[in-house]
C-alpha atoms as a PDB file:
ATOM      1  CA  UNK A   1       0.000   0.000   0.000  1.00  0.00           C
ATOM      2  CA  UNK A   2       1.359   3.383  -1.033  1.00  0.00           C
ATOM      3  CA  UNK A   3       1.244   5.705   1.964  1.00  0.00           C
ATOM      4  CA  UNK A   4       0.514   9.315   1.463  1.00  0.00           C
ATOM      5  CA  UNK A   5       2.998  12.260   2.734  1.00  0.00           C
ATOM      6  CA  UNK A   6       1.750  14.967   3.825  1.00  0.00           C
ATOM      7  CA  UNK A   7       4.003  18.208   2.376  1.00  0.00           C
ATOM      8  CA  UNK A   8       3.195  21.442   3.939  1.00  0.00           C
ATOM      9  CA  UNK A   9       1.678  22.722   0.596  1.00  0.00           C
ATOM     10  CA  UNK A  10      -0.980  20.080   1.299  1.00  0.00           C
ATOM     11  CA  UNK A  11      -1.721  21.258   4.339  1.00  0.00           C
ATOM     12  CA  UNK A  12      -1.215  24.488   4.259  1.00  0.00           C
ATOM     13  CA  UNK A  13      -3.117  26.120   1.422  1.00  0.00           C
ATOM     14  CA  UNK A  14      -2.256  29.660   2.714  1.00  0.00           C
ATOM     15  CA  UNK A  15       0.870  30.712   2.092  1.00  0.00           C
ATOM     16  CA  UNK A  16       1.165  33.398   5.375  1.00  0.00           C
ATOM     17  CA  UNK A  17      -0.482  30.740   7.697  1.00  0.00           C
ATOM     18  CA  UNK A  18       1.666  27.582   8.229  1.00  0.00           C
ATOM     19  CA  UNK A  19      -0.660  26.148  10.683  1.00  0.00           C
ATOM     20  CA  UNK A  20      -3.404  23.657  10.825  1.00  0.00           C
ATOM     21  CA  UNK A  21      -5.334  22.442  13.679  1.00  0.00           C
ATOM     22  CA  UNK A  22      -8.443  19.503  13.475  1.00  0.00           C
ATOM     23  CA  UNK A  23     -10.208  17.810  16.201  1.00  0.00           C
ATOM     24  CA  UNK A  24     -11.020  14.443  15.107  1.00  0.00           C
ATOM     25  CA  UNK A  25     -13.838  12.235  16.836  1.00  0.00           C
ATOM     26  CA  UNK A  26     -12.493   9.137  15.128  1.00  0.00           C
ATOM     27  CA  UNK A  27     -16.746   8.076  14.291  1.00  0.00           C
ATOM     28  CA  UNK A  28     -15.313   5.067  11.949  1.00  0.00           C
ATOM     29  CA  UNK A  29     -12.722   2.645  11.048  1.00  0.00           C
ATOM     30  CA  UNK A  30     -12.920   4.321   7.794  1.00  0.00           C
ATOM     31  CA  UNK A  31     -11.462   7.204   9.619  1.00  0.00           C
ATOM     32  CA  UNK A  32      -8.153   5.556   9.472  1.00  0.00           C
ATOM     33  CA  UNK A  33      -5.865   7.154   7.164  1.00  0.00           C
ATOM     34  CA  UNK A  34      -2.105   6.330   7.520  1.00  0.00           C
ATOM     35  CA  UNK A  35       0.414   8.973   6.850  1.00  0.00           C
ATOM     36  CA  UNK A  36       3.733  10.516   6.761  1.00  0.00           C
ATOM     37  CA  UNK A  37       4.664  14.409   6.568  1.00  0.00           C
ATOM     38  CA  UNK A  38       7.577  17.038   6.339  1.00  0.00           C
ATOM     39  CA  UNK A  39       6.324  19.309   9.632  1.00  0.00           C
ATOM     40  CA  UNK A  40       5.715  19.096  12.822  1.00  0.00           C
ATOM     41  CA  UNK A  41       2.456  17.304  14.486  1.00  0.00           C
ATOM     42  CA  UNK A  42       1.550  17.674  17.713  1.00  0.00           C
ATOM     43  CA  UNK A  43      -0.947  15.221  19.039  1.00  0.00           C
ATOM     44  CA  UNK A  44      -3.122  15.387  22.091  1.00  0.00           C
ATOM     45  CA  UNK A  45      -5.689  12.867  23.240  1.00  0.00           C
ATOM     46  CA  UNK A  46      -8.229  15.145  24.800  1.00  0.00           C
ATOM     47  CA  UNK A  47     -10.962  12.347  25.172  1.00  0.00           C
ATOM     48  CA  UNK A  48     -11.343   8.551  25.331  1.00  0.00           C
ATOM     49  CA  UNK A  49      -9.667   5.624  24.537  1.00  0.00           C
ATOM     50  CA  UNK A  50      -7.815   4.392  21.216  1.00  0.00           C
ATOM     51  CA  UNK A  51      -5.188   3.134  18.967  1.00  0.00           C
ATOM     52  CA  UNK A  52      -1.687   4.885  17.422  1.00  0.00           C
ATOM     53  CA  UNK A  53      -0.339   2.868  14.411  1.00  0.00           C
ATOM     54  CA  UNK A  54       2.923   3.689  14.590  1.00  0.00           C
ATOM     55  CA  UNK A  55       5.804   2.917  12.275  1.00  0.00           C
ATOM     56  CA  UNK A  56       3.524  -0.523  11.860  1.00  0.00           C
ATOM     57  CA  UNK A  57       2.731  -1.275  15.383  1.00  0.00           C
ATOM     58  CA  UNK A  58      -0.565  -0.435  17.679  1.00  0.00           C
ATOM     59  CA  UNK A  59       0.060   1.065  20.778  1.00  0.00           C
ATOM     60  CA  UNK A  60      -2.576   2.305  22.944  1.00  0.00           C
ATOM     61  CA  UNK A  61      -3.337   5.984  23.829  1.00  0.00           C
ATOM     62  CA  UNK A  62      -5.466   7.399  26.356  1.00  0.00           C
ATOM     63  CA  UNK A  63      -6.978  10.760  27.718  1.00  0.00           C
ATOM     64  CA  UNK A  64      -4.016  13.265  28.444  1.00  0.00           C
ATOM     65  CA  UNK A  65      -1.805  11.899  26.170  1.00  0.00           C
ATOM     66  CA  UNK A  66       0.477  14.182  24.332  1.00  0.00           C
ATOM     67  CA  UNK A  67       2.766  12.752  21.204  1.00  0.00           C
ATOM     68  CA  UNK A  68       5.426  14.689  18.926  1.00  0.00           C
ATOM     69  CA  UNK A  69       4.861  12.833  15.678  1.00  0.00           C
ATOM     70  CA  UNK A  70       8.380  12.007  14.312  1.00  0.00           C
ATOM     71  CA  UNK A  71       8.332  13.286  10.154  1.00  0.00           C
ATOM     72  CA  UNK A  72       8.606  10.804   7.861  1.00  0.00           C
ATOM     73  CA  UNK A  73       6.840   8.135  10.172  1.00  0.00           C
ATOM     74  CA  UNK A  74       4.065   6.315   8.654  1.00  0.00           C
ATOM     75  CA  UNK A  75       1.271   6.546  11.367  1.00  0.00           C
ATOM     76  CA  UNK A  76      -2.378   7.466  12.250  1.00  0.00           C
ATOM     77  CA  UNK A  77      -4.949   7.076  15.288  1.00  0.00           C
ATOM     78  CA  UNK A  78      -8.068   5.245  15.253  1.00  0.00           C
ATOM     79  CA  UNK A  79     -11.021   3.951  17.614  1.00  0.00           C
ATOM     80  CA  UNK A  80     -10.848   0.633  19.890  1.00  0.00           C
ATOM     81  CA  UNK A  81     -14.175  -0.181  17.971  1.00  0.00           C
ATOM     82  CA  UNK A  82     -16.059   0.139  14.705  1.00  0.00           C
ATOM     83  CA  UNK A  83     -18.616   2.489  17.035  1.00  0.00           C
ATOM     84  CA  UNK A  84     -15.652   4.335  18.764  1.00  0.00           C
ATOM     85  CA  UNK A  85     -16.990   2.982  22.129  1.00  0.00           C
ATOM     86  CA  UNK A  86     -14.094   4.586  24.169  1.00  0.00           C
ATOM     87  CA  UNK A  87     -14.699   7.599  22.625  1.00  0.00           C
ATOM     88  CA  UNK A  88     -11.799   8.949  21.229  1.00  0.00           C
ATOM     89  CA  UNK A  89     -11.129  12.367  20.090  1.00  0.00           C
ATOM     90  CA  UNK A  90      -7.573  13.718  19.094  1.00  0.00           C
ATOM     91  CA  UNK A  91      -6.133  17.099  18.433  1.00  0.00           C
ATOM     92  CA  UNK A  92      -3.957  17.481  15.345  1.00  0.00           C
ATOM     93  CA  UNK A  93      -1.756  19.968  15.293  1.00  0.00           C
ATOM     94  CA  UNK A  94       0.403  21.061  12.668  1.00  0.00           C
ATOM     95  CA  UNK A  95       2.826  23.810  11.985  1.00  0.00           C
ATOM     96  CA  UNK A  96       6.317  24.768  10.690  1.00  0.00           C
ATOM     97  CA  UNK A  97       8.862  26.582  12.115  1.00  0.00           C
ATOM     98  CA  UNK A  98       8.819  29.618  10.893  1.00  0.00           C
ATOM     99  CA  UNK A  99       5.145  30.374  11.812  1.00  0.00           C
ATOM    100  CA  UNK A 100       6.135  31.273  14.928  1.00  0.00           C
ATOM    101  CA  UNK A 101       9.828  32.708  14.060  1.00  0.00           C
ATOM    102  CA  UNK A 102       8.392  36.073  12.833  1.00  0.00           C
ATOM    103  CA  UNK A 103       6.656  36.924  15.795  1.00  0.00           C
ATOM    104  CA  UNK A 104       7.004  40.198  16.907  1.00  0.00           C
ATOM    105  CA  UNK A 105       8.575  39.664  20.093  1.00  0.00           C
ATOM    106  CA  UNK A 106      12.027  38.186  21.275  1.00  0.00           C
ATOM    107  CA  UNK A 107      11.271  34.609  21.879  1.00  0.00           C
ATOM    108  CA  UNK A 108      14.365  32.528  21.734  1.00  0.00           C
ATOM    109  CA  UNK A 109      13.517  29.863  23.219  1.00  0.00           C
ATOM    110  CA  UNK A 110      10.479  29.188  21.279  1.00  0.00           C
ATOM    111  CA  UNK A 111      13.090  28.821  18.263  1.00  0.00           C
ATOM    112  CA  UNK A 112      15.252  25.911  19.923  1.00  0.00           C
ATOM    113  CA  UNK A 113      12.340  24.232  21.160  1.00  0.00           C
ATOM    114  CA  UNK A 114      10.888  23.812  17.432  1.00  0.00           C
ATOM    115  CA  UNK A 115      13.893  22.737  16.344  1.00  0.00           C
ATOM    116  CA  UNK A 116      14.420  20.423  19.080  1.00  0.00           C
ATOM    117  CA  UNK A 117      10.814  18.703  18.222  1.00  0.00           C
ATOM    118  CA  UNK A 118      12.077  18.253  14.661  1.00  0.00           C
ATOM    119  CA  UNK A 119      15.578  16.923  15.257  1.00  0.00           C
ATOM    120  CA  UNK A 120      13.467  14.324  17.359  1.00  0.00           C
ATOM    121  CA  UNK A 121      11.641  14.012  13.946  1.00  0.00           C
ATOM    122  CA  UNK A 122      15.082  13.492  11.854  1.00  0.00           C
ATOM    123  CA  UNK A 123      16.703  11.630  13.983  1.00  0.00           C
ATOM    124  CA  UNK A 124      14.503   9.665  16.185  1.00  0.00           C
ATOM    125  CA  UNK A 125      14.995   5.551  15.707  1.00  0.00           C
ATOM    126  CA  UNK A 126      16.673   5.380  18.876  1.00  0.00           C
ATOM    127  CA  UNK A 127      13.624   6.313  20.715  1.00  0.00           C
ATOM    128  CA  UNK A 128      11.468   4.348  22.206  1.00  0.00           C
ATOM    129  CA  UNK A 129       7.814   4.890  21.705  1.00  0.00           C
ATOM    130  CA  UNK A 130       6.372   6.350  24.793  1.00  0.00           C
ATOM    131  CA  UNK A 131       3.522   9.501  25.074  1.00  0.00           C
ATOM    132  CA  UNK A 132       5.900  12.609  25.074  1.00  0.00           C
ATOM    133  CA  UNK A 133       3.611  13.821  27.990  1.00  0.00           C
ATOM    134  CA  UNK A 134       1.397  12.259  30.230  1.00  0.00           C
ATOM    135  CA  UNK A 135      -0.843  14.787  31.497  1.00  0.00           C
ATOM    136  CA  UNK A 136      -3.268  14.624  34.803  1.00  0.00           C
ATOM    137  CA  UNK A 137      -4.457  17.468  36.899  1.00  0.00           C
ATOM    138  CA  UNK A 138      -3.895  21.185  36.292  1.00  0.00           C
ATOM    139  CA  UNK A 139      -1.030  20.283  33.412  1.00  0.00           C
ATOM    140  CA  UNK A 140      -4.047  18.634  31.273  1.00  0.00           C
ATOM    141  CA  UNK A 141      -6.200  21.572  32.080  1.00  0.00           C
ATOM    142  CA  UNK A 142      -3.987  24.200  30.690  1.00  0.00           C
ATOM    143  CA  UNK A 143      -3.294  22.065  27.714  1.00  0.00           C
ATOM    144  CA  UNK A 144      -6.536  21.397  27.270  1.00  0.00           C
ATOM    145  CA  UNK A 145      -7.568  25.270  27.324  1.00  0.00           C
ATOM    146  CA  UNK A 146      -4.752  26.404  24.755  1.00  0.00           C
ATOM    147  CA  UNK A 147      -5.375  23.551  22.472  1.00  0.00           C
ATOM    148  CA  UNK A 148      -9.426  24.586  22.562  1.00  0.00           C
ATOM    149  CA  UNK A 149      -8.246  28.199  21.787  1.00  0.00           C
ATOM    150  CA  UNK A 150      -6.355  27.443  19.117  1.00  0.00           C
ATOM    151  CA  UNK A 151      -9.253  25.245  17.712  1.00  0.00           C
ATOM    152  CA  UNK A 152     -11.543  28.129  18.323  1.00  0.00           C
ATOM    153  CA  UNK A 153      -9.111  30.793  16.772  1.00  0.00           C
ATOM    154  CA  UNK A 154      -8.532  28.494  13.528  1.00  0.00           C
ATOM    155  CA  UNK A 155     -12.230  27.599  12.828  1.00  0.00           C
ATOM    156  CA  UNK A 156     -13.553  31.035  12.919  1.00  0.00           C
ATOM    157  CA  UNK A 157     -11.032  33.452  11.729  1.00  0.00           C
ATOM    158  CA  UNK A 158     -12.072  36.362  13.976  1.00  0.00           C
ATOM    159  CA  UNK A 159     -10.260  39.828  13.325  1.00  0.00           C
ATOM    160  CA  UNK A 160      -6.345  39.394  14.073  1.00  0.00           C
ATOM    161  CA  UNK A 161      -7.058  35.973  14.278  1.00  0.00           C
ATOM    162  CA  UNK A 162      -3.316  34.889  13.220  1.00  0.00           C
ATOM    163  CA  UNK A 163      -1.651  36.725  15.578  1.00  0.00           C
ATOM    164  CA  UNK A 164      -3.609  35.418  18.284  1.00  0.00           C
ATOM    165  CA  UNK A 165      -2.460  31.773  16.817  1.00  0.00           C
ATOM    166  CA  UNK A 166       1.152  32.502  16.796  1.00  0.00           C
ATOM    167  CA  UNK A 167       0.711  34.150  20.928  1.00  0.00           C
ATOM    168  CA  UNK A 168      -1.124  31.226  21.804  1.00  0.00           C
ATOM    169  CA  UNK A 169       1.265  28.487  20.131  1.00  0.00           C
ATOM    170  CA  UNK A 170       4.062  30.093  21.545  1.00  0.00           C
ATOM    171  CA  UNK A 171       2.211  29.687  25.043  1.00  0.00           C
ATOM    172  CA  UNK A 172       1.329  25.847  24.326  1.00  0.00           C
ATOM    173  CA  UNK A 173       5.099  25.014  23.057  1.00  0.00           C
ATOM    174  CA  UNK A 174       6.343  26.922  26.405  1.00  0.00           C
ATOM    175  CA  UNK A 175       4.051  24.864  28.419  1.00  0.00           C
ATOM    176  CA  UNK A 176       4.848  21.412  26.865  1.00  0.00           C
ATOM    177  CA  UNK A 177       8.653  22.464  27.739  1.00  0.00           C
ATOM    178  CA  UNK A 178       7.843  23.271  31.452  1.00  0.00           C
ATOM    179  CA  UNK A 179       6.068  19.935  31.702  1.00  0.00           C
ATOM    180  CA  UNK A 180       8.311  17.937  29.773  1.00  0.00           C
ATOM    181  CA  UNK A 181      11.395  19.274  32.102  1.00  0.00           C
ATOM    182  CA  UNK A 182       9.399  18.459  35.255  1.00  0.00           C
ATOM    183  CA  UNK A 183       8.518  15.147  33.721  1.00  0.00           C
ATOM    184  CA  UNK A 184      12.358  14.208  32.861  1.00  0.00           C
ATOM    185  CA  UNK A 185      15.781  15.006  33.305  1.00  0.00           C
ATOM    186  CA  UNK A 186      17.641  17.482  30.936  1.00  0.00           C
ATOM    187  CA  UNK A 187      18.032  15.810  27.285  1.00  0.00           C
ATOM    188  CA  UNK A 188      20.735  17.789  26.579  1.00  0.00           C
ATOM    189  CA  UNK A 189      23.297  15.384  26.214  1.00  0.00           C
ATOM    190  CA  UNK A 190      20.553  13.312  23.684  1.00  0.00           C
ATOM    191  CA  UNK A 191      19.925  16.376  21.868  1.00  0.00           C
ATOM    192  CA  UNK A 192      23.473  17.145  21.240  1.00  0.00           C
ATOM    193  CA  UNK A 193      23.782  13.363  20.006  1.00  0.00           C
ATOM    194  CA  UNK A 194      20.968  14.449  17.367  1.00  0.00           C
ATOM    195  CA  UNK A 195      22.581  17.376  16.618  1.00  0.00           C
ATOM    196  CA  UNK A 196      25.579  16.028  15.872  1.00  0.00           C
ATOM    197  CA  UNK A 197      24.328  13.661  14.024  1.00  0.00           C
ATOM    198  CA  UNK A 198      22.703  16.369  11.688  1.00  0.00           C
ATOM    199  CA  UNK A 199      25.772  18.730  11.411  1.00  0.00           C
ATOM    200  CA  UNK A 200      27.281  15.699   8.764  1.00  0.00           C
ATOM    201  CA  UNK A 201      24.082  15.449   6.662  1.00  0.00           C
ATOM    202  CA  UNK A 202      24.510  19.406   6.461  1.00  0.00           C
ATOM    203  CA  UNK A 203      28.367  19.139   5.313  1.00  0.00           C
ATOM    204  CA  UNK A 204      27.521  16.325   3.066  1.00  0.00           C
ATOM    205  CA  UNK A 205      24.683  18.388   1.599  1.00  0.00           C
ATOM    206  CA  UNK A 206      27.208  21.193   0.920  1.00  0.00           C
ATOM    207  CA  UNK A 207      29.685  19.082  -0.788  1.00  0.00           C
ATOM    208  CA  UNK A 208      27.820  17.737  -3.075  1.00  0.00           C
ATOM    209  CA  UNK A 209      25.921  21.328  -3.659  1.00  0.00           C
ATOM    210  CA  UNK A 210      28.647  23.490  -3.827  1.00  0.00           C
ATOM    211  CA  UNK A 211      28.111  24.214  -7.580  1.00  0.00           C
ATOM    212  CA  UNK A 212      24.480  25.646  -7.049  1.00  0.00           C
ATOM    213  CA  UNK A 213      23.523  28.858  -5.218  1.00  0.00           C
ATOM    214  CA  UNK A 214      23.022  27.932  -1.576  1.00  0.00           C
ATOM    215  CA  UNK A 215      21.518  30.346   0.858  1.00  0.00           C
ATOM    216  CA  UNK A 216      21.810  29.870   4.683  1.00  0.00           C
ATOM    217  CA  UNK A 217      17.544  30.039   4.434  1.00  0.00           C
ATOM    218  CA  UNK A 218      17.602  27.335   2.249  1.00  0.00           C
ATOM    219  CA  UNK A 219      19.829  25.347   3.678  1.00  0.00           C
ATOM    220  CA  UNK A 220      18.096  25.571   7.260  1.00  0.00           C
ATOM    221  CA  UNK A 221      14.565  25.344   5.560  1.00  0.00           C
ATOM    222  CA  UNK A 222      16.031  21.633   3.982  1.00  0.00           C
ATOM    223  CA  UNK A 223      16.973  20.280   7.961  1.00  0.00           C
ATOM    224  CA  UNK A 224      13.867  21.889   9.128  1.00  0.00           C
ATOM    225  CA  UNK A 225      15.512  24.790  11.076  1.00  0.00           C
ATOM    226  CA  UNK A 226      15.891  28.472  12.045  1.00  0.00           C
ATOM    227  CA  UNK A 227      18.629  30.304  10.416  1.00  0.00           C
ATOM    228  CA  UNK A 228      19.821  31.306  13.591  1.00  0.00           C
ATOM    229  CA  UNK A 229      19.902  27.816  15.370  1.00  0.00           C
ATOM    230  CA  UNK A 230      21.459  25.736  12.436  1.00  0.00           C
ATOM    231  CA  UNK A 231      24.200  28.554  12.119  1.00  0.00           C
ATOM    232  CA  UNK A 232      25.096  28.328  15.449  1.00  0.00           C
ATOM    233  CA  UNK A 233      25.093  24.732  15.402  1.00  0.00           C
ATOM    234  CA  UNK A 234      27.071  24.156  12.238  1.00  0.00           C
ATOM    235  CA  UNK A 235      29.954  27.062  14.104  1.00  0.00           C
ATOM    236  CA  UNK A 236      29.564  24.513  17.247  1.00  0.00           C
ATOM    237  CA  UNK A 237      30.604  21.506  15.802  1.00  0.00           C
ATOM    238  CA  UNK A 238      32.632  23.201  13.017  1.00  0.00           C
ATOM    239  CA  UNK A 239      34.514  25.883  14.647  1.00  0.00           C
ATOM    240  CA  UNK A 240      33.537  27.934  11.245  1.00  0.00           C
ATOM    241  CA  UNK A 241      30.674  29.208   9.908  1.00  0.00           C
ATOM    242  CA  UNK A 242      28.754  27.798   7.481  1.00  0.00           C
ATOM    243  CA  UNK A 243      29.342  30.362   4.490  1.00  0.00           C
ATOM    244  CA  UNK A 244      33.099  30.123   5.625  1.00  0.00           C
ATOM    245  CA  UNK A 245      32.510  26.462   4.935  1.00  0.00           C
ATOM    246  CA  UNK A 246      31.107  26.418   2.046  1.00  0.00           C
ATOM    247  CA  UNK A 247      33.877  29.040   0.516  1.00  0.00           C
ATOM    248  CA  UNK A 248      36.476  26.660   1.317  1.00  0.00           C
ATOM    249  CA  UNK A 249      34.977  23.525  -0.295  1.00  0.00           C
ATOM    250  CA  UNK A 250      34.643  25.357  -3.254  1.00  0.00           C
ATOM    251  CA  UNK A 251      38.127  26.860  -3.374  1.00  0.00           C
ATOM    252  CA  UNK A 252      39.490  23.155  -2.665  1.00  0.00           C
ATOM    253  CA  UNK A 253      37.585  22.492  -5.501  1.00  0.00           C
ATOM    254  CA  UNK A 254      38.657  24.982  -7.630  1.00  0.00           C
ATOM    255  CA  UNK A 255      42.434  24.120  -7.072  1.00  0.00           C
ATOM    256  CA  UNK A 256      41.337  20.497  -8.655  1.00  0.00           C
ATOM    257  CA  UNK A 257      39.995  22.673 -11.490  1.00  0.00           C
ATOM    258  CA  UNK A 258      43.040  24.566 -11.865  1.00  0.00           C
ATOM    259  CA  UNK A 259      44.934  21.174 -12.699  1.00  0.00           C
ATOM    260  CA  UNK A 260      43.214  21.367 -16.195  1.00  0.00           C
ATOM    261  CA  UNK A 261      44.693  23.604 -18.416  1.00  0.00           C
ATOM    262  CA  UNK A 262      41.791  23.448 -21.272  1.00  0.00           C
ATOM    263  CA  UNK A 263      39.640  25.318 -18.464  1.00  0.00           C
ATOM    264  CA  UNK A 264      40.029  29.038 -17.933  1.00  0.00           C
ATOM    265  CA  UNK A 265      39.609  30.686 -14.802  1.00  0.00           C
ATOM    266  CA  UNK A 266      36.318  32.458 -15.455  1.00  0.00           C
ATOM    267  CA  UNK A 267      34.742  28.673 -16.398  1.00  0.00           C
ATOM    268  CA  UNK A 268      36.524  27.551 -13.111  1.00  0.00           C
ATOM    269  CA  UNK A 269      34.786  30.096 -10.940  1.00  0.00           C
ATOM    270  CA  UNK A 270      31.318  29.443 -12.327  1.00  0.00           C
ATOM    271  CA  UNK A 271      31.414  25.441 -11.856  1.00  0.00           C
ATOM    272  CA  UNK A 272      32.440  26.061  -8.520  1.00  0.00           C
ATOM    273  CA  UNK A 273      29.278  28.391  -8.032  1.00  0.00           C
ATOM    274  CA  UNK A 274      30.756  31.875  -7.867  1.00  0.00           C
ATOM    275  CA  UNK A 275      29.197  34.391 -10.515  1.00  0.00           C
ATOM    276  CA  UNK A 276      31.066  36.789  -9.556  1.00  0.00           C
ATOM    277  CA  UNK A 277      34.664  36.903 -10.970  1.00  0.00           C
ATOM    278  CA  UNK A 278      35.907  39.227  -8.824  1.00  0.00           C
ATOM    279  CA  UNK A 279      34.451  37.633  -5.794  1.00  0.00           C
ATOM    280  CA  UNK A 280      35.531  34.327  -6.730  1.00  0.00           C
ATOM    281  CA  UNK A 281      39.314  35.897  -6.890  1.00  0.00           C
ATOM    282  CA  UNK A 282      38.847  37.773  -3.519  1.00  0.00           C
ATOM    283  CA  UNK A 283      37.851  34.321  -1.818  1.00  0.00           C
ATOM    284  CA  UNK A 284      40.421  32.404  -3.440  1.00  0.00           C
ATOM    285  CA  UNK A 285      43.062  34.613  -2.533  1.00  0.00           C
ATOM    286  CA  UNK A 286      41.869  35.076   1.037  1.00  0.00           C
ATOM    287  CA  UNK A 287      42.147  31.182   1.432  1.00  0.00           C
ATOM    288  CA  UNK A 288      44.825  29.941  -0.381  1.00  0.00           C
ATOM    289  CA  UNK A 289      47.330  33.971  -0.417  1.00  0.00           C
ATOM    290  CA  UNK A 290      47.631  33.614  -3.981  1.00  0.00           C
ATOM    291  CA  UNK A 291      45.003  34.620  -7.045  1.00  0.00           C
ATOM    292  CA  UNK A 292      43.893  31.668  -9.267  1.00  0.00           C
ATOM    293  CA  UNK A 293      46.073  32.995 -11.921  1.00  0.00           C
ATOM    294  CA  UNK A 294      48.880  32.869  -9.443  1.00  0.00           C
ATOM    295  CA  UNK A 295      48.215  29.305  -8.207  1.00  0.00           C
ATOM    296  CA  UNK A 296      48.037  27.869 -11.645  1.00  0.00           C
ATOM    297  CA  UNK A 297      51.502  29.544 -12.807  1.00  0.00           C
ATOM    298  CA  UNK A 298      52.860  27.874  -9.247  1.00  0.00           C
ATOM    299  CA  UNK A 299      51.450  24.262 -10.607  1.00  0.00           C
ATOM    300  CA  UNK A 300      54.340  22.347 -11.492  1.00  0.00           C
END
């Protein structure tokens, strides 16, 4: 059976709002529907009893229940019973990063914690399958109220009806972090083994990309990050940045180039993604103290 994935196009048929939020009642088997996708999802069981197919394998969920949905993982919910006897009902919630990025106000951590939920997604077979949160009390109350807000907000558009989606995400996302570090202790050392994990893909994606014009925004946007996050990230496990990086692999590759003498140094600096001449020379001499013309008379 081909399985369906989710891209945020399908889901999110307006370009200035990258969020969606359903609450499903789960009325009939027919109801199941498994899928993958390339965002975030943020499950919460606000009612009854029911099923998570997951990666191939039922688990059951219950009231107060709260999952991060790893991307790329086939999976889906459905009732105990043809009837939905337990009653279950499920929030979906879906969003990418940079919905919440924008904001108007100075919210770092908000950033990191997004990116945190998807390097869970990327890198996540480790992990055991366990409810993210497990929520009694007051926590399930607040998470409860935010989710029903957000529901509310969504469904009718009232006037400045984004912005109040974006405030009240940020609230939810800061809530699920207090809770999850009362639940658990610090992950830090697991997220650095994700992250670290990630840096390589990012390298690897530059080497083999290095001809093409790369942007930092599209290179974060491809690993699912902030600009800010994956730069400092890449300079962590680097020690350089990543357009310092990516100048380097390209000069390396342009002193390969140089070893043909049927290529001239304007064709040289375009295969190894400069359009700019000039720039190209500035970068090369930076790197290697000589211009390209003066490296290729040094060749032997």
């Amino acid at each position: 059976m081909d399985i369906p994935n989710l891209t945020p196009d399908h889901i999110f048929p307006k370009k200035e709002l990258s969020f969606y939020i359903e609450k499903y009642y789960h009325t009939e088997f027919s109801d199941l529907k498994v899928h993958t996708h390339d965002f975030i999802e943020i499950a919460y069981v606000c009612d009854g009893k029911g099923f998570h197919l997951y990666n191939d394998i039922t688990y059951p969920v219950s009231k107060g229940e709260l999952y991060i949905i790893n991307s790329q993982t086939a999976h889906c919910f459905y009732p105990t019973d043809r009837t939905n006897s337990e009653h279950l009902v499920v929030y979906n919630l879906a969003f990418l990063p940079q919905f919440i990025s924008d904001i108007n106000i100075s919210l770092p951590l908000l950033t990191e914690l997004t990116d945190i939920m998807l390097y869970k997604s990327l890198y996540a077979e480790e992990i055991i399958y366990t409810p993210d949160l497990r929520l009694q009390g007051s926590m399930r109350t607040d998470i409860e109220q935010l989710y029903e807000k957000l529901y509310l907000e969504f469904t009718t558009e009232g006037i400045n009806y984004i912005q109040i989606l974006k405030l009240t995400l940020c609230e939810l996302l800061l809530k699920i972090h207090r809770f999850y570090k009362m639940k658990t202790t610090p992950a830090s050392t697991q997220d650095n083994r994700y992250l670290h994990q990630l840096i390589p893909d990012c390298i690897e994606y530059l080497k083999n990309n290095y001809s093409q014009k790369i942007t930092i925004g599209e290179l974060s946007g491809n690993f699912f990050l902030s600009k800010s996050y994956l730069s400092s990230l890449f300079k962590q496990a680097t020690g350089s940045g990543i357009v310092e990086y990516l100048q380097h692999i390209r000069i390396e590759k342009a002193c390969e180039l140089l070893l043909d003498p049927s290529l001239s140094i304007t064709e040289i600096s375009n295969q190894v993604g400069y359009s700019d001449y000039r720039f190209f020379n500035k970068s090369f001499k930076k790197i290697t103290g000589k211009t390209a013309n003066e490296y290729r008379k040094s060749l032997p």
